[in-house]
PDB file of N, CA and C in Angstrom:
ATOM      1  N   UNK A   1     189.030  53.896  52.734  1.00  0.00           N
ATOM      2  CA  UNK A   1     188.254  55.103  52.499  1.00  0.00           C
ATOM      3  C   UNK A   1     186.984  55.124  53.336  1.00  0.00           C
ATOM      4  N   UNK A   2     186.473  54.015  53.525  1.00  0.00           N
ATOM      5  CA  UNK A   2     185.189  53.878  54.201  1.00  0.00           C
ATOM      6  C   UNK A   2     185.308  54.121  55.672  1.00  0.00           C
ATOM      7  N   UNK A   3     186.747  53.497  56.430  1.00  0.00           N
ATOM      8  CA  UNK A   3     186.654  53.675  57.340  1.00  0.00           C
ATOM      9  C   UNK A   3     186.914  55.421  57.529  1.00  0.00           C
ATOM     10  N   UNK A   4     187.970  55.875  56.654  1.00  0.00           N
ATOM     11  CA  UNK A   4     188.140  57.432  57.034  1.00  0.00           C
ATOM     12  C   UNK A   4     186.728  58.369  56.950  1.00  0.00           C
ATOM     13  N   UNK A   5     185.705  57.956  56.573  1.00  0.00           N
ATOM     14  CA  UNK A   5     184.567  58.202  55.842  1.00  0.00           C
ATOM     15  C   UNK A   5     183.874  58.261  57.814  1.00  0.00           C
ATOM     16  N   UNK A   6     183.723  57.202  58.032  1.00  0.00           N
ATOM     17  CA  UNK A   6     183.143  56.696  59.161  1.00  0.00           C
ATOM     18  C   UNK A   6     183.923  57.556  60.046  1.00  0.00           C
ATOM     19  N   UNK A   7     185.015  57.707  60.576  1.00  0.00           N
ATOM     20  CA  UNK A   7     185.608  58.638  61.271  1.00  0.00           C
ATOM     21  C   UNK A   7     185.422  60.094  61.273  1.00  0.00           C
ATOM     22  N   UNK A   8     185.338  60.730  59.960  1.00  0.00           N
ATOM     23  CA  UNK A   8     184.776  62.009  59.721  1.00  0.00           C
ATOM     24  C   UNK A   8     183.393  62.052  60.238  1.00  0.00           C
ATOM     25  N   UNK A   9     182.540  61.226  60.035  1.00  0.00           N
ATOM     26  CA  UNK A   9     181.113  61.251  60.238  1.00  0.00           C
ATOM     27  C   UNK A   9     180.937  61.063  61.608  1.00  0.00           C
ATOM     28  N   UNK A  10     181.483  59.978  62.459  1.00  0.00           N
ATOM     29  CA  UNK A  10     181.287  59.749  63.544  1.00  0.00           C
ATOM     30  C   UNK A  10     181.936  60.507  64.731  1.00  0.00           C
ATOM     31  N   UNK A  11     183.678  60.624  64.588  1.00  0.00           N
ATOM     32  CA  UNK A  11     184.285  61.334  65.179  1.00  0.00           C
ATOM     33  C   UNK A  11     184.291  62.748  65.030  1.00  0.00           C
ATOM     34  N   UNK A  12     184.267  63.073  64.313  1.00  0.00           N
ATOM     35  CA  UNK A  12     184.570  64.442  63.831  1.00  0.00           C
ATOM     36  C   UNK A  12     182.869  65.114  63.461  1.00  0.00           C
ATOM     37  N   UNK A  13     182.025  64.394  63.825  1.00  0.00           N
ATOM     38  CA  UNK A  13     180.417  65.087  63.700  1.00  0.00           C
ATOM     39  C   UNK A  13     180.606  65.528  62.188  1.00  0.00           C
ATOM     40  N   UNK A  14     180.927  65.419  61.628  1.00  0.00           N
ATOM     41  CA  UNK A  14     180.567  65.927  59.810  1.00  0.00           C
ATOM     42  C   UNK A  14     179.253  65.459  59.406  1.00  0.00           C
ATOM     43  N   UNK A  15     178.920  65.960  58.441  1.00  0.00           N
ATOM     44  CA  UNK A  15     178.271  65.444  57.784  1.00  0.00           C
ATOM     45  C   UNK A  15     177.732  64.546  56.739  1.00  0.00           C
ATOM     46  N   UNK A  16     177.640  63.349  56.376  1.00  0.00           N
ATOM     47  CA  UNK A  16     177.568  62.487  55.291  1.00  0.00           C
ATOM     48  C   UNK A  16     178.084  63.258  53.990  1.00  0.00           C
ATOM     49  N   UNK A  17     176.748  64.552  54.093  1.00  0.00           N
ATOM     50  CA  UNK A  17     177.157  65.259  52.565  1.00  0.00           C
ATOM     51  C   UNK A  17     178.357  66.691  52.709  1.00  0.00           C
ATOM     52  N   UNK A  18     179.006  66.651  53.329  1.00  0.00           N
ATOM     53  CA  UNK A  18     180.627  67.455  54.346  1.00  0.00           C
ATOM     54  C   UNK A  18     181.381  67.291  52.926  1.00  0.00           C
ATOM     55  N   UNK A  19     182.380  68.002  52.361  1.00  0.00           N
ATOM     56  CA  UNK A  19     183.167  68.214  51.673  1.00  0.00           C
ATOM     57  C   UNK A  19     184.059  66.968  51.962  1.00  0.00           C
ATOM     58  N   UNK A  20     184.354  67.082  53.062  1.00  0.00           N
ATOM     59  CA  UNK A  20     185.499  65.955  53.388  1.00  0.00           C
ATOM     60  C   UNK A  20     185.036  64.605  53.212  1.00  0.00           C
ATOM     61  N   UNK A  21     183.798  63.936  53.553  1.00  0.00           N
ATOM     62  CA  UNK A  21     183.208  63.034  53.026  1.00  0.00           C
ATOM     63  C   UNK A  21     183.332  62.952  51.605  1.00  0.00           C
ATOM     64  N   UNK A  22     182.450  63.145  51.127  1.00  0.00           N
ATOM     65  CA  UNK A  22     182.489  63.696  49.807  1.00  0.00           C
ATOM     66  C   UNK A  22     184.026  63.329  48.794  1.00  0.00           C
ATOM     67  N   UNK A  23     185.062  64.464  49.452  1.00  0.00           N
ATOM     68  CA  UNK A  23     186.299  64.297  48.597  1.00  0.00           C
ATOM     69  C   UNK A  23     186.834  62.498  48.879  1.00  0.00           C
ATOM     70  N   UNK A  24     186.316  61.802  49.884  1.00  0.00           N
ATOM     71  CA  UNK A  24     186.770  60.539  50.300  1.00  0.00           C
ATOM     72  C   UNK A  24     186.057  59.456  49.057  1.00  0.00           C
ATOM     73  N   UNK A  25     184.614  59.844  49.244  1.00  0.00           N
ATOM     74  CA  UNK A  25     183.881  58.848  48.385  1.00  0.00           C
ATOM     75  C   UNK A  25     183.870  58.999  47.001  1.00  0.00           C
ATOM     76  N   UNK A  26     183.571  60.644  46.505  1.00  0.00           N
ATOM     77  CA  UNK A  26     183.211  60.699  45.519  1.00  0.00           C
ATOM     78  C   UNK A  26     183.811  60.117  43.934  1.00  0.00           C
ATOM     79  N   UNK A  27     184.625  60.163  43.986  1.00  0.00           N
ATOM     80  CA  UNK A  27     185.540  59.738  42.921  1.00  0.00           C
ATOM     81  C   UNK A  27     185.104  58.217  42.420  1.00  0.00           C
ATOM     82  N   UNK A  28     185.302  57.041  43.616  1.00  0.00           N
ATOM     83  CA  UNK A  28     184.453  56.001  42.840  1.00  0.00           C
ATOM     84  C   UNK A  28     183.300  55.826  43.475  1.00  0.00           C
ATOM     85  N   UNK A  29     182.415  56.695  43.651  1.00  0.00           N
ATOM     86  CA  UNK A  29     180.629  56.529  43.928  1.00  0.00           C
ATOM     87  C   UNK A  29     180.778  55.674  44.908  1.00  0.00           C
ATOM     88  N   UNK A  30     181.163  55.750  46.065  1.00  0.00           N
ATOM     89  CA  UNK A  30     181.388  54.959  46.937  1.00  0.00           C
ATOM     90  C   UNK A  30     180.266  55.386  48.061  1.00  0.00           C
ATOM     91  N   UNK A  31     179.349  54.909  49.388  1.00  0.00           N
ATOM     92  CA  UNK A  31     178.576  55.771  50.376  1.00  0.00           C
ATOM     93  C   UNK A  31     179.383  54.772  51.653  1.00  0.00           C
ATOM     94  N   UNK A  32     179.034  55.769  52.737  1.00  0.00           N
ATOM     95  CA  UNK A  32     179.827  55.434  53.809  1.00  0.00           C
ATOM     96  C   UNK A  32     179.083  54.325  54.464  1.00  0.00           C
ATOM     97  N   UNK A  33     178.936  53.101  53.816  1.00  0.00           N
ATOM     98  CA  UNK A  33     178.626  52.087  54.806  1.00  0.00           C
ATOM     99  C   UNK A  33     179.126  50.864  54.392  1.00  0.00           C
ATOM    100  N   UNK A  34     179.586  50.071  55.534  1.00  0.00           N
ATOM    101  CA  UNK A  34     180.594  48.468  55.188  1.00  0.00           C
ATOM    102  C   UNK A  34     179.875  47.788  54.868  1.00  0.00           C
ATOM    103  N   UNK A  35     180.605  46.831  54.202  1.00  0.00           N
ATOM    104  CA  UNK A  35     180.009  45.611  53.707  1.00  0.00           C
ATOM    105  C   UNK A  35     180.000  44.128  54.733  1.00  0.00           C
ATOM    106  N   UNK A  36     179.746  43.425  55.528  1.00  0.00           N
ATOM    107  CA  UNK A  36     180.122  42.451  55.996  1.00  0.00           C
ATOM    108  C   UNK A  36     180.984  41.615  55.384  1.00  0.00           C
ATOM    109  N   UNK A  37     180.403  41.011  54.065  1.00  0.00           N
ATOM    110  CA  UNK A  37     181.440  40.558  52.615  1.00  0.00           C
ATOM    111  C   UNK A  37     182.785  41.204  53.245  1.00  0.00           C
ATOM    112  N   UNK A  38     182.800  42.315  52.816  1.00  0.00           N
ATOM    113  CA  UNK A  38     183.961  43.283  52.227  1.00  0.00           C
ATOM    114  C   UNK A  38     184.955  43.141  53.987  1.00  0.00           C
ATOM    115  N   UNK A  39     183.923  43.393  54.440  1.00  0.00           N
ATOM    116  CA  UNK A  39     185.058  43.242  56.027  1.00  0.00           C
ATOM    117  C   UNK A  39     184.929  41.758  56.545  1.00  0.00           C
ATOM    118  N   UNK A  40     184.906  41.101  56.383  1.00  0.00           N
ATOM    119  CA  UNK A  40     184.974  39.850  56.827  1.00  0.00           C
ATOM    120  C   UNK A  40     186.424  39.335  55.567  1.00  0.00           C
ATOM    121  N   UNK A  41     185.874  39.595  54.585  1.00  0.00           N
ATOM    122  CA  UNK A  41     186.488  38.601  53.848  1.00  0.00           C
ATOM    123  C   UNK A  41     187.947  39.470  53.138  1.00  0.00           C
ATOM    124  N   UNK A  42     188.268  40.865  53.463  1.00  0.00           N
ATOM    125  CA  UNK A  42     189.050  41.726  52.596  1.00  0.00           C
ATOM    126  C   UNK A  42     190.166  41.219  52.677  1.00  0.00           C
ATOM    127  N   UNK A  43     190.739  40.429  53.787  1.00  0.00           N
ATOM    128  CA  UNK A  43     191.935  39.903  53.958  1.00  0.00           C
ATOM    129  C   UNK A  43     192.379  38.704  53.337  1.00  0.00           C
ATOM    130  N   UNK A  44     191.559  38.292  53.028  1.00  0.00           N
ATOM    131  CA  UNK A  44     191.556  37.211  51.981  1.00  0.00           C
ATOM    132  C   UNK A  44     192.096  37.756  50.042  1.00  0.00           C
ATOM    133  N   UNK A  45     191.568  38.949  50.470  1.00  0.00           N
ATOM    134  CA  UNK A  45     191.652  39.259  48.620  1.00  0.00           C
ATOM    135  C   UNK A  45     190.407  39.402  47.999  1.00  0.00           C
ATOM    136  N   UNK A  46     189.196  39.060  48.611  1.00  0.00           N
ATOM    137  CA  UNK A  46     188.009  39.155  48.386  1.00  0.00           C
ATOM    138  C   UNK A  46     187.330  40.607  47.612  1.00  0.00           C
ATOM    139  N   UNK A  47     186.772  40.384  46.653  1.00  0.00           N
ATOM    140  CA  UNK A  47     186.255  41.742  46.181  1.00  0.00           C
ATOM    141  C   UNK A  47     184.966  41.681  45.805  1.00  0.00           C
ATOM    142  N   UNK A  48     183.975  42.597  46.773  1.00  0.00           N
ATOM    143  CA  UNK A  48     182.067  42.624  46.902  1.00  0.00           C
ATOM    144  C   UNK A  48     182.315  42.966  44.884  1.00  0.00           C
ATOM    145  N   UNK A  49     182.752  43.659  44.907  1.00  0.00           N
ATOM    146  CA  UNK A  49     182.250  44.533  43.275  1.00  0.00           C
ATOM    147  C   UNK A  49     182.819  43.379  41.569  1.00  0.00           C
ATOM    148  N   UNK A  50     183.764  42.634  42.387  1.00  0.00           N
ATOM    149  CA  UNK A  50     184.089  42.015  41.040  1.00  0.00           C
ATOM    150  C   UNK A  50     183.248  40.940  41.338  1.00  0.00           C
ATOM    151  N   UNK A  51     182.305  40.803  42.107  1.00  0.00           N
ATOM    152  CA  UNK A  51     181.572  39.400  42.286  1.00  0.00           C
ATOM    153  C   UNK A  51     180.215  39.470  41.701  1.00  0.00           C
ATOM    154  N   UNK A  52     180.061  40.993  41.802  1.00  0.00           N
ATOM    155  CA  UNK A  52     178.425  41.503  40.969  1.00  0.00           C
ATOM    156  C   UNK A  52     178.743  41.506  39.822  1.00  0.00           C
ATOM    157  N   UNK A  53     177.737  41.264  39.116  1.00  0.00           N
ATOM    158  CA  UNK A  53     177.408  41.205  37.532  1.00  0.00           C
ATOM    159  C   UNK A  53     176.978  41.879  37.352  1.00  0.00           C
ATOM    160  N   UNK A  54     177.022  42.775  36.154  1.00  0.00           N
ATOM    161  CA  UNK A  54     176.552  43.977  35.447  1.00  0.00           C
ATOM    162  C   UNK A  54     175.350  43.227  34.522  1.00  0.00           C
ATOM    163  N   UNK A  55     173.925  43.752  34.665  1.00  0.00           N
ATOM    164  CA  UNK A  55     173.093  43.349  34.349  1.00  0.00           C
ATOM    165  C   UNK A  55     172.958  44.008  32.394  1.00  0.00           C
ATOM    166  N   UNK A  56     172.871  42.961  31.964  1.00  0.00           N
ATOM    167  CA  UNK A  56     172.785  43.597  30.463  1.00  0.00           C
ATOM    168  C   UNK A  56     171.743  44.048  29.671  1.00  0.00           C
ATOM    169  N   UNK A  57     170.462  43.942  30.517  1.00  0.00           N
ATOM    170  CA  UNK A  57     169.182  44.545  30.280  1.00  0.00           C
ATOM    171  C   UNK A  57     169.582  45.967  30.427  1.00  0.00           C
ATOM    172  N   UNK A  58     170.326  46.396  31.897  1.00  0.00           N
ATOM    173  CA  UNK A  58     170.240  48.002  31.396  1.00  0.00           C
ATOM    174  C   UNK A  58     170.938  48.798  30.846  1.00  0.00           C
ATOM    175  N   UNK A  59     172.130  47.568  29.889  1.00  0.00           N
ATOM    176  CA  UNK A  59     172.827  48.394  29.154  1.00  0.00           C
ATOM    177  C   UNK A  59     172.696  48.608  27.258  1.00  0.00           C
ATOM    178  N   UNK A  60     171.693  48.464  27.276  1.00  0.00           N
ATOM    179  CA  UNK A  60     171.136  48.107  26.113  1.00  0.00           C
ATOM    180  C   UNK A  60     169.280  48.320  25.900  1.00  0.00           C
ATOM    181  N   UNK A  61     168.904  49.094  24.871  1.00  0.00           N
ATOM    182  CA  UNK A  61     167.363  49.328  24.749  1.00  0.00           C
ATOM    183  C   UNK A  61     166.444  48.274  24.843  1.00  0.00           C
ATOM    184  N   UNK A  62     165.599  48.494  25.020  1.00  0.00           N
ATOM    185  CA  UNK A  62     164.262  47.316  24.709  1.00  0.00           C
ATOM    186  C   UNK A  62     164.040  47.056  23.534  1.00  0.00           C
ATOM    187  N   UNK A  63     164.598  47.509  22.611  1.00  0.00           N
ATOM    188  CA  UNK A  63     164.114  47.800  21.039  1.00  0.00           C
ATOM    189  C   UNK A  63     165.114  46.527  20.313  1.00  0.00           C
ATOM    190  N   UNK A  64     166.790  46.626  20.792  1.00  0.00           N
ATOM    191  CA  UNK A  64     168.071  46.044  20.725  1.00  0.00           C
ATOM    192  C   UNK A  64     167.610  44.507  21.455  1.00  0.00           C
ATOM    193  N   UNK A  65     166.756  44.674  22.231  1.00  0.00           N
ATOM    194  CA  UNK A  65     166.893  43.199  22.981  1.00  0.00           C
ATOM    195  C   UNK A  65     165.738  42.249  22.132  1.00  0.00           C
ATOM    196  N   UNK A  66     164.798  42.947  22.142  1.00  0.00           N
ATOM    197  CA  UNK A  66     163.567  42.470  21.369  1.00  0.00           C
ATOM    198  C   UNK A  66     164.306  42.136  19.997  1.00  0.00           C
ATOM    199  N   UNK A  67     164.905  42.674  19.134  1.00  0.00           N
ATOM    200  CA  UNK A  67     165.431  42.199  17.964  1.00  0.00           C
ATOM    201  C   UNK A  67     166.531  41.060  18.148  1.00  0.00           C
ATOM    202  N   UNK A  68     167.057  40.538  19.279  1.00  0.00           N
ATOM    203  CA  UNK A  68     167.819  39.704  19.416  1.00  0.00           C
ATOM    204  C   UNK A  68     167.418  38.662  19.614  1.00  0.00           C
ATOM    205  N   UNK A  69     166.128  38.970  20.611  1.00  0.00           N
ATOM    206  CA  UNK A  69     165.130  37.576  21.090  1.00  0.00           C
ATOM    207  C   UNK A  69     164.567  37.145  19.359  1.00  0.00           C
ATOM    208  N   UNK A  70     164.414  38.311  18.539  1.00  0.00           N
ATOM    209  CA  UNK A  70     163.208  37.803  17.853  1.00  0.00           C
ATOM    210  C   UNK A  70     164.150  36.746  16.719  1.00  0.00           C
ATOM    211  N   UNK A  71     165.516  37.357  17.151  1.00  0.00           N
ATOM    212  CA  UNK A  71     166.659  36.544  15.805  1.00  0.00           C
ATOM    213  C   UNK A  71     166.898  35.447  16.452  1.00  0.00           C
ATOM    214  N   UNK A  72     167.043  35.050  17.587  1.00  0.00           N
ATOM    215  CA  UNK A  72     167.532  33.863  18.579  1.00  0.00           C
ATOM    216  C   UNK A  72     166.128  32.972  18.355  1.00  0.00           C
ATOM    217  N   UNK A  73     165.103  33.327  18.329  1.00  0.00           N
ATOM    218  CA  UNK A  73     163.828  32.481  18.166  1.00  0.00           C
ATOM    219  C   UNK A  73     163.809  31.966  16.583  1.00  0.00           C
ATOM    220  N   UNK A  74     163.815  32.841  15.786  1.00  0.00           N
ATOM    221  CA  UNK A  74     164.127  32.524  14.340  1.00  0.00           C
ATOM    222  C   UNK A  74     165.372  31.194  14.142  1.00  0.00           C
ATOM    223  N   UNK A  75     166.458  31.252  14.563  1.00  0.00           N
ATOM    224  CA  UNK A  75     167.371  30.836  14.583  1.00  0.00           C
ATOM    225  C   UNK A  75     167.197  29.620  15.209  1.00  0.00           C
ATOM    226  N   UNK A  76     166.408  29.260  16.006  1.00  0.00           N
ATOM    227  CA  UNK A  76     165.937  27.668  16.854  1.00  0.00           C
ATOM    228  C   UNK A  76     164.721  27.114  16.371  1.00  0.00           C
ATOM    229  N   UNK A  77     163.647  28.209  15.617  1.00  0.00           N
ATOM    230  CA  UNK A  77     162.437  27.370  14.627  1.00  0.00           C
ATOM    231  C   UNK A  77     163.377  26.765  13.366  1.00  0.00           C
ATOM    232  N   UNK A  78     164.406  27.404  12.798  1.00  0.00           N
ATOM    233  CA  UNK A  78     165.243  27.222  11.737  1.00  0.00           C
ATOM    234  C   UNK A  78     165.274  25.461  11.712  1.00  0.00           C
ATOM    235  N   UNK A  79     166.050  25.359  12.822  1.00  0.00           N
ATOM    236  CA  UNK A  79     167.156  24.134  12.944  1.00  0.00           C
ATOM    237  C   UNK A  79     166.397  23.304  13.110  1.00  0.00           C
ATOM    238  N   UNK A  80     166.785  21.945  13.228  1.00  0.00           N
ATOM    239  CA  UNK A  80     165.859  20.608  13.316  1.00  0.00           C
ATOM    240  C   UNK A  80     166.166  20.226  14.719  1.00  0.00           C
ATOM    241  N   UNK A  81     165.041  19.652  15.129  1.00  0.00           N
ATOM    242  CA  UNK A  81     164.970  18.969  16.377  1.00  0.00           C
ATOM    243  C   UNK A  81     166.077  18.305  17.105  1.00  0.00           C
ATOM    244  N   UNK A  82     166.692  17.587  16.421  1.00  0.00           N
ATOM    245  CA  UNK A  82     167.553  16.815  16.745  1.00  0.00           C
ATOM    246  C   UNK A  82     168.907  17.449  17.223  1.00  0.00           C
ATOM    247  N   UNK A  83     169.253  18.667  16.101  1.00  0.00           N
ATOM    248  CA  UNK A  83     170.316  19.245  16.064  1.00  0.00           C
ATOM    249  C   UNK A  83     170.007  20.339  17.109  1.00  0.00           C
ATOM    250  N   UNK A  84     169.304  20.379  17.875  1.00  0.00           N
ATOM    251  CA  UNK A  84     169.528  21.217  19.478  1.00  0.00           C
ATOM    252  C   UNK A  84     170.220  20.774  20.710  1.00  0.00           C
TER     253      UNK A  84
END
């Protein structure tokens, strides 16, 4: 997709934001630029996106995290020294 992406844009003078672009990327939020990762290593089986981690701070409030820290801290003054 990226490369057809790059071809529209480059060959064909389109525009990044061009319909035809667009119908290439849009679907998985994709933008028209390679990865070195991704092209170096694609032949391998290699995948840039299953290698990132989804950060769990931003899937979850400040309110939700703070009550977890404050139970996880509770939960280690609890216990005895030894048993850590």
């Amino acid at each position: 997709r990226i490369k057809s992406a790059h071809a529209h844009i480059y060959d064909s003078t389109l525009g990044v934001m061009s319909t035809a672009v667009e119908s290439l990327l849009k679907d998985q939020s994709l933008v028209p630029t390679s990865n070195t990762f991704s092209t170096s290593l694609s032949h391998l089986g290699f995948n840039l996106f299953c290698m990132l981690v989804v950060d769990l701070m931003h899937e979850f409030e400040l309110g939700v995290w703070k009550a977890l820290l404050t139970h996880l801290i509770c939960i280690l003054s609890a216990t005895e020294v030894g048993d850590i």
